[in-house]
Protein backbone atom coordinates (compact mmCIF):
# COMPACT_ATOMS: atom_id res chain seq x y z
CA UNK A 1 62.44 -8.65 -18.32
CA UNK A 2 59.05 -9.87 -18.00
CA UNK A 3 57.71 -6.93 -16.61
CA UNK A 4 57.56 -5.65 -20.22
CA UNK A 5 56.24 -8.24 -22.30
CA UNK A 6 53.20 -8.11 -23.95
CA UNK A 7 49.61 -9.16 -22.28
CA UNK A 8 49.00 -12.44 -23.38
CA UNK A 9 52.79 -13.33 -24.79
CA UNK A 10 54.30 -16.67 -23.99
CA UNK A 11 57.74 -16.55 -21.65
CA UNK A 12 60.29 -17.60 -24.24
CA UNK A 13 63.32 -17.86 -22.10
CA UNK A 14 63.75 -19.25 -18.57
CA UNK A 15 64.85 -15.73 -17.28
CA UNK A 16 61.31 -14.76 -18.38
CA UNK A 17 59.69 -17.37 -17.20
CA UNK A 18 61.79 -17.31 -13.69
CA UNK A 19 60.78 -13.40 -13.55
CA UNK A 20 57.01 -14.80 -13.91
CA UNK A 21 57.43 -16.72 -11.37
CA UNK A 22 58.92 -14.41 -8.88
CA UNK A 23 55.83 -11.67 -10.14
CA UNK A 24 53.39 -14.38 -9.40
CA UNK A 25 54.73 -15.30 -5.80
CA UNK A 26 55.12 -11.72 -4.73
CA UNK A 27 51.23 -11.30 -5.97
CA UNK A 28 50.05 -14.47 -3.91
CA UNK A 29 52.36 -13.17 -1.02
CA UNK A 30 50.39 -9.73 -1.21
CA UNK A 31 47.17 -10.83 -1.48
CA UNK A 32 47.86 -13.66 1.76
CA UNK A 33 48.71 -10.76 3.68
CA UNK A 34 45.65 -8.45 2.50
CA UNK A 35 43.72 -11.20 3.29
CA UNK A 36 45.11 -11.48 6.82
CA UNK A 37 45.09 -7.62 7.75
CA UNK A 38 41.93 -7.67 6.51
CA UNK A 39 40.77 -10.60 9.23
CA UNK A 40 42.20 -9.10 11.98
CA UNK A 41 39.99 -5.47 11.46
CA UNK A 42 36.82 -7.67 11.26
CA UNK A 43 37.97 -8.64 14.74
CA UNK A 44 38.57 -5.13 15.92
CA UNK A 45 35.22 -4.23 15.45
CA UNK A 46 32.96 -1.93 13.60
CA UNK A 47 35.71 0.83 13.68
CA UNK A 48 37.78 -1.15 11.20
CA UNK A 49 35.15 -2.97 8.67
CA UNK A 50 35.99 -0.51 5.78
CA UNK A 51 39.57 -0.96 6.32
CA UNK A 52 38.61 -4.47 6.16
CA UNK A 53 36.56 -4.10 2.91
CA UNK A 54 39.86 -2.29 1.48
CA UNK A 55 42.05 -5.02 2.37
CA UNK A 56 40.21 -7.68 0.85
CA UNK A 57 39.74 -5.59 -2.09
CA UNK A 58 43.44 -5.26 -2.51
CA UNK A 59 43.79 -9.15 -2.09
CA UNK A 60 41.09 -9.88 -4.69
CA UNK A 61 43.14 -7.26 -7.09
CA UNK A 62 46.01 -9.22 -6.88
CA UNK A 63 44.36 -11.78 -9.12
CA UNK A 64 47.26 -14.15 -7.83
CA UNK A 65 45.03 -16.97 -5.59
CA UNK A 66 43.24 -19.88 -6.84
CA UNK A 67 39.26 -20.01 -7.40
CA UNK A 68 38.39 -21.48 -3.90
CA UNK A 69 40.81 -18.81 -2.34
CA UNK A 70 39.46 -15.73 -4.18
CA UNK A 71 35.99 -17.36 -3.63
CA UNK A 72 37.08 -17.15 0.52
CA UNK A 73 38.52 -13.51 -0.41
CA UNK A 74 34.64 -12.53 -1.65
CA UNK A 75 32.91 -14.34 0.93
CA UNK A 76 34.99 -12.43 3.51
CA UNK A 77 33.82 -9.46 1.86
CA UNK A 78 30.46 -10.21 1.98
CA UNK A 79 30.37 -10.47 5.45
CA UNK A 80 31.65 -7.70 6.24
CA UNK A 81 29.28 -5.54 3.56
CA UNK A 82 26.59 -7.11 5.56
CA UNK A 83 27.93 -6.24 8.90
CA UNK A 84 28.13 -2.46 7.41
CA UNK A 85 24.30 -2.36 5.72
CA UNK A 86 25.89 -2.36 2.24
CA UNK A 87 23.45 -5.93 1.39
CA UNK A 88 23.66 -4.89 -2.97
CA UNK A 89 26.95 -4.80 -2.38
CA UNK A 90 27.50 -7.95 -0.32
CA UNK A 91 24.91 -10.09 -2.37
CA UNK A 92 27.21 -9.20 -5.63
CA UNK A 93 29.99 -10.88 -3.82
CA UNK A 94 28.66 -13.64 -2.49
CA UNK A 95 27.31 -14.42 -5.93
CA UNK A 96 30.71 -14.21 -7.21
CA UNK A 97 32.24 -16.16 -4.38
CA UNK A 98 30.03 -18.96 -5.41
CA UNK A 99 30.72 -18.60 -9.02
CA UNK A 100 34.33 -18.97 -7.99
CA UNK A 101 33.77 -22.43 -5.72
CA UNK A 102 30.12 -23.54 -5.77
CA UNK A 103 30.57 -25.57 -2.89
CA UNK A 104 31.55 -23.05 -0.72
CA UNK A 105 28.33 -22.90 1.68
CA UNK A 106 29.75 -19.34 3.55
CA UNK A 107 29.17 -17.77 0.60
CA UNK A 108 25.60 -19.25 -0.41
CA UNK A 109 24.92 -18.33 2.92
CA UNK A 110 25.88 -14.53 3.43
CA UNK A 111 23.99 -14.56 -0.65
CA UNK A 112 21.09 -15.33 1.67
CA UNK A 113 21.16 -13.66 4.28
CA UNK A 114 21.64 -10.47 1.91
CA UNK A 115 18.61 -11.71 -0.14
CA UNK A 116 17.00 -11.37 2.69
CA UNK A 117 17.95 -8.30 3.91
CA UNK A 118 16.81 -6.84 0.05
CA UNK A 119 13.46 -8.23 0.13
CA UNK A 120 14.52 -10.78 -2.64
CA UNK A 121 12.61 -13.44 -0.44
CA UNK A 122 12.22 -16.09 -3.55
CA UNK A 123 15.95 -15.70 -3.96
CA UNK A 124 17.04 -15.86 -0.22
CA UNK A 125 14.84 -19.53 0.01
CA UNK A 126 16.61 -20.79 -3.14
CA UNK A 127 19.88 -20.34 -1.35
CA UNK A 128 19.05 -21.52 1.75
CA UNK A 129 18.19 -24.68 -0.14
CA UNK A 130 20.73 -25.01 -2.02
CA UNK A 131 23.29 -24.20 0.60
CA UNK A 132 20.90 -27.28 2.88
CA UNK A 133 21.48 -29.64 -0.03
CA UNK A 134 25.21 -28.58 0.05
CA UNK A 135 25.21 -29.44 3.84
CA UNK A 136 22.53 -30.59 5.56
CA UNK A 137 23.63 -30.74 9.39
CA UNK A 138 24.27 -26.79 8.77
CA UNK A 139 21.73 -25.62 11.52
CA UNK A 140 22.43 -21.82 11.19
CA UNK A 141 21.22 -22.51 7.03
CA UNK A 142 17.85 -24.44 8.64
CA UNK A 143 17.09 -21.43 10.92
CA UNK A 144 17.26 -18.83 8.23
CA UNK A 145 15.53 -20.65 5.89
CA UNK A 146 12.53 -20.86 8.57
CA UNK A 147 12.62 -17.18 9.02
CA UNK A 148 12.70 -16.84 4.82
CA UNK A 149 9.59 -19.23 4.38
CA UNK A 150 7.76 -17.19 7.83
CA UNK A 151 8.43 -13.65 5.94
CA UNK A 152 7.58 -14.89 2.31
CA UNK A 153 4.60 -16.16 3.30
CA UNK A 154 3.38 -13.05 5.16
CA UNK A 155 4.30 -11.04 2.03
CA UNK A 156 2.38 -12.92 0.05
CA UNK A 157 -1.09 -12.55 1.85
CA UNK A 158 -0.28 -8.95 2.71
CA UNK A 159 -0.02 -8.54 -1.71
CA UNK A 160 -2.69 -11.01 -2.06
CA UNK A 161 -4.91 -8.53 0.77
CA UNK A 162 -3.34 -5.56 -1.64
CA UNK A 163 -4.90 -7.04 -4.97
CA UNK A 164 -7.79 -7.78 -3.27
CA UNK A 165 -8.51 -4.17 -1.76
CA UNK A 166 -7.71 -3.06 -5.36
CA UNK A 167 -9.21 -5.34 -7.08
CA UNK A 168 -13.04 -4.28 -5.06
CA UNK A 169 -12.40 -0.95 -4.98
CA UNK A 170 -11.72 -0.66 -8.61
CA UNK A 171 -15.03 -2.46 -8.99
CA UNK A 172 -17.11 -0.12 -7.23
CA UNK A 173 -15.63 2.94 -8.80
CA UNK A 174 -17.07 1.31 -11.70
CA UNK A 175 -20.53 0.69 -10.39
CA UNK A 176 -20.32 4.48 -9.59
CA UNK A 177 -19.38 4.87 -13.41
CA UNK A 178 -22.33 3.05 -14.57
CA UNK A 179 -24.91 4.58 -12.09
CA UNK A 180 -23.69 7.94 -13.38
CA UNK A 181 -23.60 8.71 -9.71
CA UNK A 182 -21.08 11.36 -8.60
CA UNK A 183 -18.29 11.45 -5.46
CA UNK A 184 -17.71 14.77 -3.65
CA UNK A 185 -15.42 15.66 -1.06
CA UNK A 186 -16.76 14.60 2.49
CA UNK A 187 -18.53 17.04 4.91
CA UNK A 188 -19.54 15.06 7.99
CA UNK A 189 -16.79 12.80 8.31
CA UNK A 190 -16.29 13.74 12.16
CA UNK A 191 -19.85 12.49 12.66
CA UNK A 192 -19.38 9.09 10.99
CA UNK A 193 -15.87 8.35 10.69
CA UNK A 194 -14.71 6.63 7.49
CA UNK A 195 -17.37 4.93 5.90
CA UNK A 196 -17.64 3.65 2.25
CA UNK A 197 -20.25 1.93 0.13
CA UNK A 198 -20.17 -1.98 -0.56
CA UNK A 199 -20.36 -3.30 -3.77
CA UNK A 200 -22.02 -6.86 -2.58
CA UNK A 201 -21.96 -10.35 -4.81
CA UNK A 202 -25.06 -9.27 -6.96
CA UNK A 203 -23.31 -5.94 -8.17
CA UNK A 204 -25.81 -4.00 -5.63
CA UNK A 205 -24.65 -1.29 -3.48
CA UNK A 206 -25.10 -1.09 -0.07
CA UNK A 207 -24.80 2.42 1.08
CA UNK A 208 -23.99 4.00 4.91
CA UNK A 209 -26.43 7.00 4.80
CA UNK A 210 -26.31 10.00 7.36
CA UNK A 211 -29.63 12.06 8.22
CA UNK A 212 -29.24 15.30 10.01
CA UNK A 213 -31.95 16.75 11.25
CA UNK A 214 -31.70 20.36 10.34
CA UNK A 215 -33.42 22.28 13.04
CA UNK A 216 -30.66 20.80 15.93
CA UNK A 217 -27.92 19.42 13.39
CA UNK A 218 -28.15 16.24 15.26
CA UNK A 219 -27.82 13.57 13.14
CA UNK A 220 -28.86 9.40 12.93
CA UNK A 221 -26.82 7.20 10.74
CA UNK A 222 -27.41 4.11 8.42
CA UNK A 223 -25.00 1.78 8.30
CA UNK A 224 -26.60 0.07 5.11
CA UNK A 225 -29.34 1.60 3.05
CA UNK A 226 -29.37 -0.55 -0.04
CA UNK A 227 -29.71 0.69 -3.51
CA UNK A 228 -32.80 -0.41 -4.67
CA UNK A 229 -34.66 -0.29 -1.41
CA UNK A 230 -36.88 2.70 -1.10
CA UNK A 231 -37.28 5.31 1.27
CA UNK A 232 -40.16 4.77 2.64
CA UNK A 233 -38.80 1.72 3.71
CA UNK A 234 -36.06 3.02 5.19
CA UNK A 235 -37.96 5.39 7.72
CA UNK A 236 -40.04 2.40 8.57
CA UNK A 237 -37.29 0.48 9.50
CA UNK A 238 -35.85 3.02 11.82
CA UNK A 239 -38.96 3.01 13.85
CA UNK A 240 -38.22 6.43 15.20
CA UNK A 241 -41.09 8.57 14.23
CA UNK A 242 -44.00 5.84 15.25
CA UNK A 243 -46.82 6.42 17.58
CA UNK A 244 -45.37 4.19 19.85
CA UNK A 245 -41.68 5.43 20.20
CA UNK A 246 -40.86 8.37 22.27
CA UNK A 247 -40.07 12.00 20.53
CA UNK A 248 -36.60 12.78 20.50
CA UNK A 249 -34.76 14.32 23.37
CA UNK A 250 -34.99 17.93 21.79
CA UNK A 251 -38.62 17.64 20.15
CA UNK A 252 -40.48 18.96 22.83
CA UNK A 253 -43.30 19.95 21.19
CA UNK A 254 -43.60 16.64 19.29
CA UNK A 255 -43.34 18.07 16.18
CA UNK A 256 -41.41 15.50 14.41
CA UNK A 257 -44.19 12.49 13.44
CA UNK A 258 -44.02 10.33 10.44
CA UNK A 259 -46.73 11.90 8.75
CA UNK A 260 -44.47 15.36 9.30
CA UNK A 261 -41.37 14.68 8.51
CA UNK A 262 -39.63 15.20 4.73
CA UNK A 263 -36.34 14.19 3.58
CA UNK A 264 -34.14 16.59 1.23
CA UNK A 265 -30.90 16.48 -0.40
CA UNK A 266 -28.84 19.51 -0.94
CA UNK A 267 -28.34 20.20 -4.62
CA UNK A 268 -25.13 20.72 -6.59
CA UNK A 269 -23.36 20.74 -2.86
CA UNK A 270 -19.83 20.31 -4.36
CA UNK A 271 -17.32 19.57 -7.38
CA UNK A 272 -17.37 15.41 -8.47
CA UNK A 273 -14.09 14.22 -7.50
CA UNK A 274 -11.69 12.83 -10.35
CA UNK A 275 -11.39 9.11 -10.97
CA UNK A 276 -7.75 9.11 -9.17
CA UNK A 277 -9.07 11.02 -5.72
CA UNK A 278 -12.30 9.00 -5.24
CA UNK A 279 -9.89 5.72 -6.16
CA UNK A 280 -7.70 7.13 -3.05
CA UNK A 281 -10.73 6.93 -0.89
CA UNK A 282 -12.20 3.90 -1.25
CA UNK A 283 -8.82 2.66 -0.40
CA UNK A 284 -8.66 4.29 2.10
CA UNK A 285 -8.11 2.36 5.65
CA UNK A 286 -7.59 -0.84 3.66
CA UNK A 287 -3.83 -3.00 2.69
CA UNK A 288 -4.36 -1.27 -0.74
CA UNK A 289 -3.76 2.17 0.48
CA UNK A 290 -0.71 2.44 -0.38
CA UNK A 291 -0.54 0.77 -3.73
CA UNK A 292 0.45 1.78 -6.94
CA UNK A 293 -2.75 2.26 -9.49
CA UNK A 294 -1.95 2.85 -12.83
CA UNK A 295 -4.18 2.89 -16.05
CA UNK A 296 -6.96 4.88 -14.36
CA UNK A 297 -6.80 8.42 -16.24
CA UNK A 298 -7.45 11.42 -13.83
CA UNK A 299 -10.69 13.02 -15.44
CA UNK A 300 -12.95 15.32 -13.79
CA UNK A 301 -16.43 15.44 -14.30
CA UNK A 302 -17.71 19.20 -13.87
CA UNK A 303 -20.05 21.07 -11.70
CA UNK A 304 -23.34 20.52 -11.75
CA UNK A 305 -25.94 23.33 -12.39
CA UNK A 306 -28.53 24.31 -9.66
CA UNK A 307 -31.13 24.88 -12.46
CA UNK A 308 -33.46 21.41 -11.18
CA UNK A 309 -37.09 21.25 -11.24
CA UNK A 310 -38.34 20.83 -7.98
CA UNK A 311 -35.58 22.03 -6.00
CA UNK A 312 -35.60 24.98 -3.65
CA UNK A 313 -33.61 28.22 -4.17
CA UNK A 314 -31.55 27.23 -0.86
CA UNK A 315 -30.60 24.20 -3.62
CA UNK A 316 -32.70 21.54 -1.37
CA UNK A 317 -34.04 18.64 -2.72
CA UNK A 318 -37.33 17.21 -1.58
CA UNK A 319 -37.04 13.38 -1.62
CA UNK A 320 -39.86 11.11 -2.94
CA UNK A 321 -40.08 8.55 -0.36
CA UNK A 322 -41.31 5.84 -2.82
CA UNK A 323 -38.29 6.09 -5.15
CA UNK A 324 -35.25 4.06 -4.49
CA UNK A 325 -31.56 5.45 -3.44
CA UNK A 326 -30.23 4.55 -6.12
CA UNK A 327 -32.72 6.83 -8.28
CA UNK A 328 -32.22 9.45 -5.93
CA UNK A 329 -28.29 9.17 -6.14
CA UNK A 330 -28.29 9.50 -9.85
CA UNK A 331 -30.21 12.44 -10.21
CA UNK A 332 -27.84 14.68 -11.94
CA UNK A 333 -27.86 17.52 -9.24
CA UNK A 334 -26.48 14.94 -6.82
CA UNK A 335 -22.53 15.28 -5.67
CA UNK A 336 -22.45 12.45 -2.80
CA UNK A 337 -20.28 13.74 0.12
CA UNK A 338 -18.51 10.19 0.34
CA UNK A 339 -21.35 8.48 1.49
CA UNK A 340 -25.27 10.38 1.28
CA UNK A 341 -26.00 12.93 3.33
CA UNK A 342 -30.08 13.73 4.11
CA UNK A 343 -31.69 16.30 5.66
CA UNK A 344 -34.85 15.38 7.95
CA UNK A 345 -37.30 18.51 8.95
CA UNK A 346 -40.88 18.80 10.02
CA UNK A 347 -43.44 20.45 8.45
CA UNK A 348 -44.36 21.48 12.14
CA UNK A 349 -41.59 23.22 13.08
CA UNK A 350 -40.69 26.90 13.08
CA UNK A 351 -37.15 26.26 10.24
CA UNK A 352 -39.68 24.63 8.18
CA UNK A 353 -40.27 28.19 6.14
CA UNK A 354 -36.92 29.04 6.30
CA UNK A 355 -35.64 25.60 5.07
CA UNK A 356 -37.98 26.11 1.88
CA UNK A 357 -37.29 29.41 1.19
CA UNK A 358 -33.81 28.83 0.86
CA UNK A 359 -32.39 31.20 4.31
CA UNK A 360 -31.13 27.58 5.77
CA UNK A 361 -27.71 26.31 4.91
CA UNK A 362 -25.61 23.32 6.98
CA UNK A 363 -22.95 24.82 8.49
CA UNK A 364 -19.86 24.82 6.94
């Protein structure tokens, strides 16, 4: 019988070889009708797809139909893994289908469409090609190929916008490196919103600054302050504390002129952030937030000390209003709240003792 001869042994007698015969026609016979039962649950509906991905699966089993047939038999189970979400699954047999009969343009086309469906955009417009070139009045083939070269192209600027958020925030955590100026968590963000430094074409940094004025925690802000411009420049620029401009709406005894007003910085305010966390922020808001960063190791620089010359025991800072903010941000006592945070008061006013002798704090 030829049910029990050997894998790969010749028929030597017609009996065998009529027993072959008769194994191989019951196989083809099987697998027709798989193939069938499986085409009528595809038109029952979603109810019946996985009895339809069995069927087919038993007619591919059967190993009994020629190349363009089994290559009909994957096909028809790539549709229907795309109809149920299962796109690996359905790509696999597409590809197989078209292994099996590279004409057959069903198959290129479900490969795309599954492409598609797993991102592989460069993949999904090589088989909408190729199934074009195969046959070019197929209109269904044109339209998804449109819809490939739309979505590849916005994927492509949004990782070109991704590289480029990385690629400038990277640089200025290395400006910040080479200052030797230090990031701290923020404190005032609810007054300014998220705000970072620019690293411009020159390598300068352009900084957003916030001054609060101590005695009524009111506050002005910056929106650039450039490194190596000084302070003095700064406070003439505002124009706020001139003759000619009015006092501000709670000064009412006049108390804060230019010649009466000093800036400070509050010393050794908080704990430098590591490398990883102060990467996070400047990515913040941007396409790069949520990218992958790797090769940037996670150190930690450590507290600074309050023990400064020149600083009061509240750890308050006087600033020199001829020196530069990027002097002023390097100063060793320095941990930058996200963006610089100065204090205005007035040598005038009633906190001014206080503020010196170190019984002021900012609220926390």
């Amino acid at each position: 019988m030829a049910l029990w001869m050997e894998a790969g042994s010749e028929p030597m007698t017609e009996n065998e070889r009529a027993d072959l015969e008769a194994i191989s026609a019951l196989k083809e016979s099987a697998a027709i009708e798989f193939k069938e039962q499986g085409n009528e649950c595809v038109k029952k509906g979603k109810k019946h797809y996985s009895e339809a991905v069995e069927n087919y699966t038993k007619a591919i089993d059967q190993r009994a139909l020629s190349d363009s047939e089994s290559s009909i038999l994957f096909s028809n189970r790539a549709h229907v893994n795309l109809l149920l979400g299962n796109y690996r699954r359905a790509l696999t047999d597409a590809e197989e289908a078209i292994k099996l009969c590279p004409d057959n343009v069903k198959a290129v086309y479900r490969a795309a469409k599954a492409s598609l469906s797993l991102d592989l955009l460069g993949e999904a417009k090589t088989y909408c090609e190729r199934g074009i070139k195969n046959d070019p009045s197929n209109e269904e083939m044109k339209k998804l190929l449109k819809v490939v070269t739309l979505k590849k192209q916005e994927k492509e600027e949004h990782e070109a916008q991704v590289s480029r958020a990385v690629v400038e925030a990277k640089a200025c955590l290395s400006a910040f490196e080479n200052r030797g100026v230090k990031i701290g968590k923020a404190m005032y963000r609810e007054l300014t919103g998220l705000k970072k430094p620019v690293l411009d074409q020159n390598n300068i940094l352009h900084w957003p600054v916030l001054l609060l004025y101590a005695e009524a925690m009111t506050s002005d802000f910056v929106e650039d302050f450039c490194e190596t411009d000084i302070f003095l420049s700064l406070l003439s620029a505002l124009n706020m504390f001139s003759d000619d401009s009015p006092p501000l709406p709670w000064d009412k005894s006049h108390e804060y002129t230019r010649e009466a007003i000093e800036l400070y910085y509050e010393a050794s305010s908080g704990t430098p952030l590591p490398r990883s966390r102060i990467l996070q922020y400047l990515l913040e808001g941007t396409k790069g937030s949520q990218a992958e960063t790797t090769g940037d190791e996670d150190t930690t620089l450590t507290k600074t000390p309050y023990n400064v010359k020149g600083r009061g025991s509240s750890g308050m800072v006087k600033v020199n209003e001829r020196r530069t903010l990027h002097d002023v941000l390097k100063e060793p006592n320095f941990v930058i709240p996200e963006i610089p945070v100065f204090y205005i008061v007035s040598k005038r006013c009633k906190l001014y003792k206080d503020f010196l002798a170190g019984k002021w704090s900012p609220p926390s």
